[in-house]
N, C-alpha and C. Protein backbone atom coordinates (compact mmCIF):
# COMPACT_ATOMS: atom_id res chain seq x y z
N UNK A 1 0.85 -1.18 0.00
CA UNK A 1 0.00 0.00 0.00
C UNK A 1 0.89 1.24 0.00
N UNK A 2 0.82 2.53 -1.12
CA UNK A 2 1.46 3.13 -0.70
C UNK A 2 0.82 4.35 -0.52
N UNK A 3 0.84 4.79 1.26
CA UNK A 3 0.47 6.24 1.85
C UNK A 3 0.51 7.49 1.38
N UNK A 4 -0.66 7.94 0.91
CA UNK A 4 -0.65 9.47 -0.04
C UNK A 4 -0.13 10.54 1.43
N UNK A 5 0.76 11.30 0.87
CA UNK A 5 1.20 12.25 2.11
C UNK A 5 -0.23 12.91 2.20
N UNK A 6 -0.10 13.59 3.48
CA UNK A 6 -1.07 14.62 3.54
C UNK A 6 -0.35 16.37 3.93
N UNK A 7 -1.22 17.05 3.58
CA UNK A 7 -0.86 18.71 3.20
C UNK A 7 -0.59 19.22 4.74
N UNK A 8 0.80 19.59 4.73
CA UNK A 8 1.19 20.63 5.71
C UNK A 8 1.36 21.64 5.16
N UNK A 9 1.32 22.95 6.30
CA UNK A 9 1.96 24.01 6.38
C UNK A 9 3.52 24.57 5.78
N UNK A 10 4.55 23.68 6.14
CA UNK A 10 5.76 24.18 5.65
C UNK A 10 6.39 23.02 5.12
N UNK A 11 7.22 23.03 3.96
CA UNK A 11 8.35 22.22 3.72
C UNK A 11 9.14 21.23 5.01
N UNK A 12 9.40 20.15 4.61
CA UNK A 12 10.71 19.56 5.14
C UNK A 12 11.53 20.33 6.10
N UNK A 13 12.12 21.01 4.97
CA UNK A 13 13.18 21.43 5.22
C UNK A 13 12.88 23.11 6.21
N UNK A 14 12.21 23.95 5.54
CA UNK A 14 11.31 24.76 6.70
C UNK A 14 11.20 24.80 8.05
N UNK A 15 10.72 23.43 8.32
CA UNK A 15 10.14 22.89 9.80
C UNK A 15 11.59 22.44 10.46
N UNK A 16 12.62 21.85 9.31
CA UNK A 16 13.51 21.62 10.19
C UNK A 16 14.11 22.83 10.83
N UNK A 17 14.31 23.75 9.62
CA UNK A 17 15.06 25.03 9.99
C UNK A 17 14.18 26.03 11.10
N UNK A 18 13.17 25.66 11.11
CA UNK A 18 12.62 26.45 12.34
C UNK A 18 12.81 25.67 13.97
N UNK A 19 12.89 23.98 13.78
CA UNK A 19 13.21 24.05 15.03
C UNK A 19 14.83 23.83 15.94
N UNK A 20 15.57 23.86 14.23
CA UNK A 20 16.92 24.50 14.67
C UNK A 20 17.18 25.93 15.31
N UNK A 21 16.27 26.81 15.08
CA UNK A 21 16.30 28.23 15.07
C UNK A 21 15.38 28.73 16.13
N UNK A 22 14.81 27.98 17.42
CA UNK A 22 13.96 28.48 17.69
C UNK A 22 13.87 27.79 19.48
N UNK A 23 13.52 28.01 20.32
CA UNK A 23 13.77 27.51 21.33
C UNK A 23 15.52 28.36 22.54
N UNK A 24 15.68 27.67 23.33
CA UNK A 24 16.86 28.20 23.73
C UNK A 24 17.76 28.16 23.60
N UNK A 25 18.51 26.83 22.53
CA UNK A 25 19.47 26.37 21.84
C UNK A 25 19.53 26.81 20.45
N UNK A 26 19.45 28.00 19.83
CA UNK A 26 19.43 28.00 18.32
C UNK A 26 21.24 27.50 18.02
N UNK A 27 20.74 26.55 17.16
CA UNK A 27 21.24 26.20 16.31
C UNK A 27 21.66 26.60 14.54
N UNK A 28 22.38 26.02 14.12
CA UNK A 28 23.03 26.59 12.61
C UNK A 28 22.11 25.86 11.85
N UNK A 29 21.46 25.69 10.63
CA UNK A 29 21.27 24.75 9.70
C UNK A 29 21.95 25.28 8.66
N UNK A 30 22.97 23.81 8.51
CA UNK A 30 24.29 23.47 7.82
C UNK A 30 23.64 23.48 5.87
N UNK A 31 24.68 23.48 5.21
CA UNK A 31 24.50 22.93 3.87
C UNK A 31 24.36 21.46 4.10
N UNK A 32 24.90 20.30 4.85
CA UNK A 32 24.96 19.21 4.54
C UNK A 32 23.49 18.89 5.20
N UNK A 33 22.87 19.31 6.33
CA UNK A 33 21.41 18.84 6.68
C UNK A 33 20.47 19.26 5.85
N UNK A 34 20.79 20.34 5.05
CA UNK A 34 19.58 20.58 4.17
C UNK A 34 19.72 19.74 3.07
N UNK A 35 20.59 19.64 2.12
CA UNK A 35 21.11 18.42 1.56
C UNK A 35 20.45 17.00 2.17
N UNK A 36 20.62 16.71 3.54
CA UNK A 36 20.05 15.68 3.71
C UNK A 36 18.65 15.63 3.60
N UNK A 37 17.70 16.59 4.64
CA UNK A 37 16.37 16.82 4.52
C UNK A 37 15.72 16.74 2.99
N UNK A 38 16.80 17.19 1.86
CA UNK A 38 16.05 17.30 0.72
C UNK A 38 16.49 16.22 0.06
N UNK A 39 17.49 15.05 0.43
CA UNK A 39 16.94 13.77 0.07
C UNK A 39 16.21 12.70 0.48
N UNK A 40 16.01 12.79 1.80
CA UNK A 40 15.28 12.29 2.37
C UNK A 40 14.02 12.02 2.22
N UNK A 41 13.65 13.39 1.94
CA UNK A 41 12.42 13.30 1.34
C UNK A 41 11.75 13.70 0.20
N UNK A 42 13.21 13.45 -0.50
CA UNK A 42 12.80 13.36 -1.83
C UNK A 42 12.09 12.02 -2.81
N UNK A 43 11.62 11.15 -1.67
CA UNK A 43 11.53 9.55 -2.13
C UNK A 43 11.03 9.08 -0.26
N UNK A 44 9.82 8.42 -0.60
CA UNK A 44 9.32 7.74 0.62
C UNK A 44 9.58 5.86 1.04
N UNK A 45 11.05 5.96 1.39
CA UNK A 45 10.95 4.20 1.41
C UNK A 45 11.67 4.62 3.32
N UNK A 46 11.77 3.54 3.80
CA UNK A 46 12.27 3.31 5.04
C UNK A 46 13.92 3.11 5.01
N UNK A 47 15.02 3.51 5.45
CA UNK A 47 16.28 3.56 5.22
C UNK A 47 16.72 3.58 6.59
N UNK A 48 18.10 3.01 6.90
CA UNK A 48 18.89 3.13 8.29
C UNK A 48 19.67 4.31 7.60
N UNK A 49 20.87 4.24 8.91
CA UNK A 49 21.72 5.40 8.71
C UNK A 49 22.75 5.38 7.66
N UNK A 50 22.85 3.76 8.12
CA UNK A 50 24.32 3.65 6.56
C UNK A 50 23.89 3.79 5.21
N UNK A 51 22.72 3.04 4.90
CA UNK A 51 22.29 3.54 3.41
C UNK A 51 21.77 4.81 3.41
N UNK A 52 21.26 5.28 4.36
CA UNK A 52 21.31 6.95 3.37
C UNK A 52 22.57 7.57 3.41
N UNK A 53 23.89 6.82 4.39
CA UNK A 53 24.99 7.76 3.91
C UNK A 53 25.65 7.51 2.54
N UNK A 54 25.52 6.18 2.25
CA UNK A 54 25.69 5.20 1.37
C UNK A 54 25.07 6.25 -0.02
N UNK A 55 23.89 6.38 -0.01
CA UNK A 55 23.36 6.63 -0.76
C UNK A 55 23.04 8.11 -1.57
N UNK A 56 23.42 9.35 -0.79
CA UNK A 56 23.63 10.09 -0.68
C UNK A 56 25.23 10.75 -1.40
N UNK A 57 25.92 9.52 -0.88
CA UNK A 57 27.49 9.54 -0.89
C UNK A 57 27.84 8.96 -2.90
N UNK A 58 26.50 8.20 -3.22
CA UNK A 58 26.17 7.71 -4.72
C UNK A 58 25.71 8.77 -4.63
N UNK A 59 24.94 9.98 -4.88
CA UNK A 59 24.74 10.45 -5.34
C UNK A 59 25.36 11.92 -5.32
N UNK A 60 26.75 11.78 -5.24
CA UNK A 60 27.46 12.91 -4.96
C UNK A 60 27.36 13.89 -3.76
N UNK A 61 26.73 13.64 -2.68
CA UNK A 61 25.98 14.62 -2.02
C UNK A 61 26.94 14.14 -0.64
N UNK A 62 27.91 15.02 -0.06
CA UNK A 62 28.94 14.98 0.92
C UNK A 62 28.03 15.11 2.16
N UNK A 63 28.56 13.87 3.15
CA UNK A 63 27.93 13.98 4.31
C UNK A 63 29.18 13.39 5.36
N UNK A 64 29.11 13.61 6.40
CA UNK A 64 29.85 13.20 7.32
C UNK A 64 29.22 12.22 8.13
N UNK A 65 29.55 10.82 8.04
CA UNK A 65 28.76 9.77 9.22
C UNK A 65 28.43 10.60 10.79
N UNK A 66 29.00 11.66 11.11
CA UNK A 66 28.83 11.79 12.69
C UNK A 66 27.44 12.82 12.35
N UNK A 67 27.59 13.42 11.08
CA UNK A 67 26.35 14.81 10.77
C UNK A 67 25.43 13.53 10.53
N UNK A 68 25.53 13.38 10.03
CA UNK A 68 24.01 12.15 9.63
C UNK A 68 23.34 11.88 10.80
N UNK A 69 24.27 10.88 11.42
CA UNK A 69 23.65 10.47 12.94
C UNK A 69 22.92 11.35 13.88
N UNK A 70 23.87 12.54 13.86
CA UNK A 70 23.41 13.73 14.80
C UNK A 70 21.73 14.00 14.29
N UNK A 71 21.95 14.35 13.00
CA UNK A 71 20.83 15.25 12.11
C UNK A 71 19.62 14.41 12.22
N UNK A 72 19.91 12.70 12.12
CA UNK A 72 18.82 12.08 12.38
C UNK A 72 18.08 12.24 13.65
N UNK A 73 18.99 12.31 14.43
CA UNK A 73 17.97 12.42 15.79
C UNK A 73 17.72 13.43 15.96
N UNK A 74 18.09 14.65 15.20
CA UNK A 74 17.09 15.82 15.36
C UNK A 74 15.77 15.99 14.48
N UNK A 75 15.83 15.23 13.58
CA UNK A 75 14.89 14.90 12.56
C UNK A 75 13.91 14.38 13.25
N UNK A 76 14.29 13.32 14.50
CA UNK A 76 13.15 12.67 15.32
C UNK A 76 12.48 13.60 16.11
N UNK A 77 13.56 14.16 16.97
CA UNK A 77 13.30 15.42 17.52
C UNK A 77 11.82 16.23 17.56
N UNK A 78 12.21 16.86 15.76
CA UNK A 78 11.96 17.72 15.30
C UNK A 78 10.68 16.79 14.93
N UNK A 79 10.20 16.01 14.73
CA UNK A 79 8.92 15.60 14.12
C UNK A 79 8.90 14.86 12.98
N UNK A 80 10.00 14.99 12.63
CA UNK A 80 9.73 14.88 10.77
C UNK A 80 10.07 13.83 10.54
N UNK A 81 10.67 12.77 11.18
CA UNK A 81 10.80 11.53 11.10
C UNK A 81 10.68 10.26 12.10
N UNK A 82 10.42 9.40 11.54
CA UNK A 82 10.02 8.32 13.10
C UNK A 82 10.95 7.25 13.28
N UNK A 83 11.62 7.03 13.97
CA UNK A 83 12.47 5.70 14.22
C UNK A 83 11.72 4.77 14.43
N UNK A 84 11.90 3.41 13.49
CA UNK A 84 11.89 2.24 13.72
C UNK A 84 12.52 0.99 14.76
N UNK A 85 12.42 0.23 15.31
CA UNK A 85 13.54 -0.55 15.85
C UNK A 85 12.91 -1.91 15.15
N UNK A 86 13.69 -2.20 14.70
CA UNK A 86 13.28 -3.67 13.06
C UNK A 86 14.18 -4.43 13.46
N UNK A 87 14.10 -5.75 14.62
CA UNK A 87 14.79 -6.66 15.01
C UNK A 87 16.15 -5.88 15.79
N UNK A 88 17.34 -5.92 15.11
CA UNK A 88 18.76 -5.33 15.59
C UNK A 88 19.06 -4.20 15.20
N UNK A 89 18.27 -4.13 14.37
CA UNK A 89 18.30 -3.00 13.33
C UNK A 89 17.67 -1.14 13.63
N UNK A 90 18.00 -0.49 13.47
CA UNK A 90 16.88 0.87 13.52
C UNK A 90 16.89 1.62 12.15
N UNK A 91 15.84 1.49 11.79
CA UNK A 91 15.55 2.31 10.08
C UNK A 91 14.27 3.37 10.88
N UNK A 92 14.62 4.22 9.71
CA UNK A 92 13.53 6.04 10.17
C UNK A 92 12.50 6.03 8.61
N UNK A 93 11.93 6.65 9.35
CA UNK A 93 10.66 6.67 7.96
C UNK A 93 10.00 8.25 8.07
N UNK A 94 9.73 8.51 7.35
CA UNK A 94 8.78 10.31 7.07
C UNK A 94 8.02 9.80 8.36
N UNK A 95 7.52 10.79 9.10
CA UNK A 95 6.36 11.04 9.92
C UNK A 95 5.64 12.67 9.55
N UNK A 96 6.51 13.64 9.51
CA UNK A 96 5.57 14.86 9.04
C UNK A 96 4.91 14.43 7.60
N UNK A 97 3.98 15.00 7.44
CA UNK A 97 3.31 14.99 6.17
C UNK A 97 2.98 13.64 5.36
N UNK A 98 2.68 12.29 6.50
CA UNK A 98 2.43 11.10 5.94
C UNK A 98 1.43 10.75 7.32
N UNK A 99 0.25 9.69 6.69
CA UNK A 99 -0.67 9.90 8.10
C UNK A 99 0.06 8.69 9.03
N UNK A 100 -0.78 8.00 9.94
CA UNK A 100 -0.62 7.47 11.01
C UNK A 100 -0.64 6.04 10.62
N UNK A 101 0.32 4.97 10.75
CA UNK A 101 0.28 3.84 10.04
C UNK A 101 0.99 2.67 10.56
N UNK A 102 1.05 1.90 10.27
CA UNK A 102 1.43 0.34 10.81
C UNK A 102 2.36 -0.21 10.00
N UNK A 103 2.87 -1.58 10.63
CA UNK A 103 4.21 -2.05 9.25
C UNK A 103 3.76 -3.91 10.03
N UNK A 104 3.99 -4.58 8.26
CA UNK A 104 4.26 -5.62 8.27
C UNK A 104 5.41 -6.01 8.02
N UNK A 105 6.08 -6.57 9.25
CA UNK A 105 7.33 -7.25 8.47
C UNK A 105 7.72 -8.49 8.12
N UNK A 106 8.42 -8.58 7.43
CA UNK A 106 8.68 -10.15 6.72
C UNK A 106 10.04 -10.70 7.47
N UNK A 107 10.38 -11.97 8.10
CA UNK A 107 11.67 -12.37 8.69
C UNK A 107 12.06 -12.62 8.14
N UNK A 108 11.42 -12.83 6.68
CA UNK A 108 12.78 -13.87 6.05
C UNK A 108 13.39 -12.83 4.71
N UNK A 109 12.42 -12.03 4.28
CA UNK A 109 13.54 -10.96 3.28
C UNK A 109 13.51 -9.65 3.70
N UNK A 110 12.86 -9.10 4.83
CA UNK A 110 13.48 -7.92 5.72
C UNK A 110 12.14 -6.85 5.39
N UNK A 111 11.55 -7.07 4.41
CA UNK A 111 10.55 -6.12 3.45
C UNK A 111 9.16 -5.11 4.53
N UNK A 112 9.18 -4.59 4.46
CA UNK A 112 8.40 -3.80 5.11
C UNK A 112 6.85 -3.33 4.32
N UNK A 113 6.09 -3.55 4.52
CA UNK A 113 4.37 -3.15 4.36
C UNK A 113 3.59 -2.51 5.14
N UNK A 114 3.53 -1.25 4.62
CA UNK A 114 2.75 -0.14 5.52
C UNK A 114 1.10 -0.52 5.21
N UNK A 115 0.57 0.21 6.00
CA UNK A 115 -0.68 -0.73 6.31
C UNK A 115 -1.83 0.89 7.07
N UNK A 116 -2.79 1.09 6.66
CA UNK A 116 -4.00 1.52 7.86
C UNK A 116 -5.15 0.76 7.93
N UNK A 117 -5.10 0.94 9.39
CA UNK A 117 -6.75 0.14 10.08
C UNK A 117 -7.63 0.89 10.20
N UNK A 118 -8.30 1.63 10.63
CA UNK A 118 -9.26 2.27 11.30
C UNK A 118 -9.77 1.37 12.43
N UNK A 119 -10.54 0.23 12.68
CA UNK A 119 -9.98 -0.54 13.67
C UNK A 119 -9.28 -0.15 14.87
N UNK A 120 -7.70 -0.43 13.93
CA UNK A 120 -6.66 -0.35 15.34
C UNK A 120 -6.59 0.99 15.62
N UNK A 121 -6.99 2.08 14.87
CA UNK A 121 -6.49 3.57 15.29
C UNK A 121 -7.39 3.87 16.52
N UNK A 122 -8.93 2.67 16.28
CA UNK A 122 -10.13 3.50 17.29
C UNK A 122 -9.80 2.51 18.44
N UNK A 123 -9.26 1.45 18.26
CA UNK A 123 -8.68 0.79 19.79
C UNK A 123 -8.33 1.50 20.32
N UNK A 124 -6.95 2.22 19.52
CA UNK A 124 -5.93 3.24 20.60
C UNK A 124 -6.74 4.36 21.18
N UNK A 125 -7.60 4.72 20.24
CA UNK A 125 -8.07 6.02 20.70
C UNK A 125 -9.34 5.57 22.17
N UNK A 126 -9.90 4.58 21.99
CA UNK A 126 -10.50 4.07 22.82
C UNK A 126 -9.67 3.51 24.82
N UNK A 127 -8.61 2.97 24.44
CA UNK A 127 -7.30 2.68 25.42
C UNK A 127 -7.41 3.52 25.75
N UNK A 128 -6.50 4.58 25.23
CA UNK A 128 -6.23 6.44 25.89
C UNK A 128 -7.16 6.70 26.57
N UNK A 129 -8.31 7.24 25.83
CA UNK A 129 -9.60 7.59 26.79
C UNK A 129 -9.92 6.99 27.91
N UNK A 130 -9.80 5.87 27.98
CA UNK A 130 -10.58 4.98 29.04
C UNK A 130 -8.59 5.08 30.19
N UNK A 131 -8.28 5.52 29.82
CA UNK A 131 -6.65 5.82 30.70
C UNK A 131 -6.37 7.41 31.17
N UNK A 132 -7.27 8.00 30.41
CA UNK A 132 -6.75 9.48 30.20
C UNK A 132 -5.73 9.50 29.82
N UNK A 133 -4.81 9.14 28.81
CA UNK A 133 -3.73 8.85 28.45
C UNK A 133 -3.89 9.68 27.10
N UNK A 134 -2.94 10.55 27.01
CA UNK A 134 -2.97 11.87 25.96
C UNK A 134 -1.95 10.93 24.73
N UNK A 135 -2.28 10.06 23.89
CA UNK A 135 -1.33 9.39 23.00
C UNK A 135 -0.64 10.42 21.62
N UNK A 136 0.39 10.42 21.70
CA UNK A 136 1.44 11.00 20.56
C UNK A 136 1.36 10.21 19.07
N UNK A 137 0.96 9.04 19.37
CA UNK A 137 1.32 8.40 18.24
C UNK A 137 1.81 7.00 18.78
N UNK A 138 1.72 6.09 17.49
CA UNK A 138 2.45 4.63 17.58
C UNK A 138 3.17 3.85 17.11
N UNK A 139 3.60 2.98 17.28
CA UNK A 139 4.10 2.10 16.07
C UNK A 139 3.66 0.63 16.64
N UNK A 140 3.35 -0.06 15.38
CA UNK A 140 2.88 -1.52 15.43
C UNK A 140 3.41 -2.23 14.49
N UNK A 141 4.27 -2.96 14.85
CA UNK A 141 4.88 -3.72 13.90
C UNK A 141 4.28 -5.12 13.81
N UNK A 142 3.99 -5.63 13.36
CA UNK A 142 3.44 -7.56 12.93
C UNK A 142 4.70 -7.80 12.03
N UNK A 143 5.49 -8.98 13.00
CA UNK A 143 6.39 -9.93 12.18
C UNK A 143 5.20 -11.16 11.90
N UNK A 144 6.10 -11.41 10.26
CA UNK A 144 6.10 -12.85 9.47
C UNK A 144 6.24 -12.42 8.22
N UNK A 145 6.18 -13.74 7.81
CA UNK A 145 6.22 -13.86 6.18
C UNK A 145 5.34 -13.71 5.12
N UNK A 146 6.34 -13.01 4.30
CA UNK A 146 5.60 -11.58 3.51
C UNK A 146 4.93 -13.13 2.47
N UNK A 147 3.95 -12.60 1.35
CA UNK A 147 3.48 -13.18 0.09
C UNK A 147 4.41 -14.16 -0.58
N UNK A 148 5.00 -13.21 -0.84
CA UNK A 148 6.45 -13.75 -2.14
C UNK A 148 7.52 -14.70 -1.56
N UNK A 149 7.93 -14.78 -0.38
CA UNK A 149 8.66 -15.34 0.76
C UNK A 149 7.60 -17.00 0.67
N UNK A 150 6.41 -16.84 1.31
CA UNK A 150 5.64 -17.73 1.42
C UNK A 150 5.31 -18.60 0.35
N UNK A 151 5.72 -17.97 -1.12
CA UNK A 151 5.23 -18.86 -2.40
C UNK A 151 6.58 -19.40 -2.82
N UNK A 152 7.57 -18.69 -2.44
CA UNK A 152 8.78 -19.19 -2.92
C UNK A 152 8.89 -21.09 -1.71
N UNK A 153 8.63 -20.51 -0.37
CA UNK A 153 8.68 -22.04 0.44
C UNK A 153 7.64 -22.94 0.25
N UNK A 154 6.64 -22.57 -0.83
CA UNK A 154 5.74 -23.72 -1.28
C UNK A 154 6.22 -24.89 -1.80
N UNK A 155 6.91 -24.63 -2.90
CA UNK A 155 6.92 -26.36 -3.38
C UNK A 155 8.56 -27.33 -2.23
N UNK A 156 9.12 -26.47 -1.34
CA UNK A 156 9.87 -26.82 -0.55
C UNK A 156 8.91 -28.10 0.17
N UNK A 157 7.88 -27.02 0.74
CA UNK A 157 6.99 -27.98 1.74
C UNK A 157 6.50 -28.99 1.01
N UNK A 158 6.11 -28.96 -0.30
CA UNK A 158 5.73 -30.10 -1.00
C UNK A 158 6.44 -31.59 -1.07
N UNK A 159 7.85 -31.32 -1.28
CA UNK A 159 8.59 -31.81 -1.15
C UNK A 159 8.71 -32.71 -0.17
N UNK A 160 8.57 -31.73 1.14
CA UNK A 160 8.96 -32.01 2.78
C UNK A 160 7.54 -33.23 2.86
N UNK A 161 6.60 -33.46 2.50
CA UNK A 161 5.27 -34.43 2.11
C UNK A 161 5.59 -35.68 1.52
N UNK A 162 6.77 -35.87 0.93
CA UNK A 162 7.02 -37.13 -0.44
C UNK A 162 7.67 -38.01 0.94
């Protein structure tokens, strides 16, 4: 399924630069974070830290492994992106300007499937209430095996029958 963003107020890159700039810590926004912000979300897939330095670094675009790292967690910070924790792993995904959503994951080729319920959104919203519990947001991950994973171990199991 893939999630139609929905319409904010400011750019990416905007929102980042305002909450570099704003609070009691102002901060600089660098050439290399805007650079990042504007690849980042220039394309909506889920990425860790090494492939977007990786990737970035293919595409001519100079980054420093320690700016990345930093920039990501201000990215979390800042709203605009959500950390994952995917087994050992941590991959970030858009959160500004994409709605509220779920992931299927696959164990055996790593693949990720975003997903909405309505359902599960009115559970949560139902939980909270009945907690007074003011919720930010979630993440729900469901491990197993994706479609393609599952048709490829078909005629295995067939086999595993003789």
């Amino acid at each position: 399924m893939n999630l139609q963003s929905v319409i904010v107020s400011q750019s990416p890159e905007d929102k980042f630069r305002e909450y570099l700039t704003t609070g009691n810590k102002s901060q600089r926004f660098t050439g290399q974070q805007r650079d990042m912000v504007r690849f980042i979300f220039s394309h909506h897939d889920h990425f860790d830290a090494e492939a977007l330095i990786s990737d970035m670094q293919a595409a001519s675009l100079k980054i420093s492994r320690a700016t990345a790292y930093r920039t990501l967690n201000k990215l979390v910070d800042a709203g605009l992106l959500r950390r994952l924790e995917l087994g050992t792993r941590t991959f970030y995904e858009h959160d500004y300007g994409y709605p509220q959503h779920d992931h299927l994951q696959c164990t055996k080729c790593g693949k990720v499937i975003e997903f909405q319920n309505p359902i599960i959104e009115e559970a949560i919203k139902q939980a909270s209430l009945a907690h007074g519990f003011q919720s930010e947001g979630h993440s729900f991950i469901v491990r197993g095996v994706c479609k393609e994973c599952n048709i490829a171990r078909m005629p295995k199991r067939q086999l595993d029958l003789i």
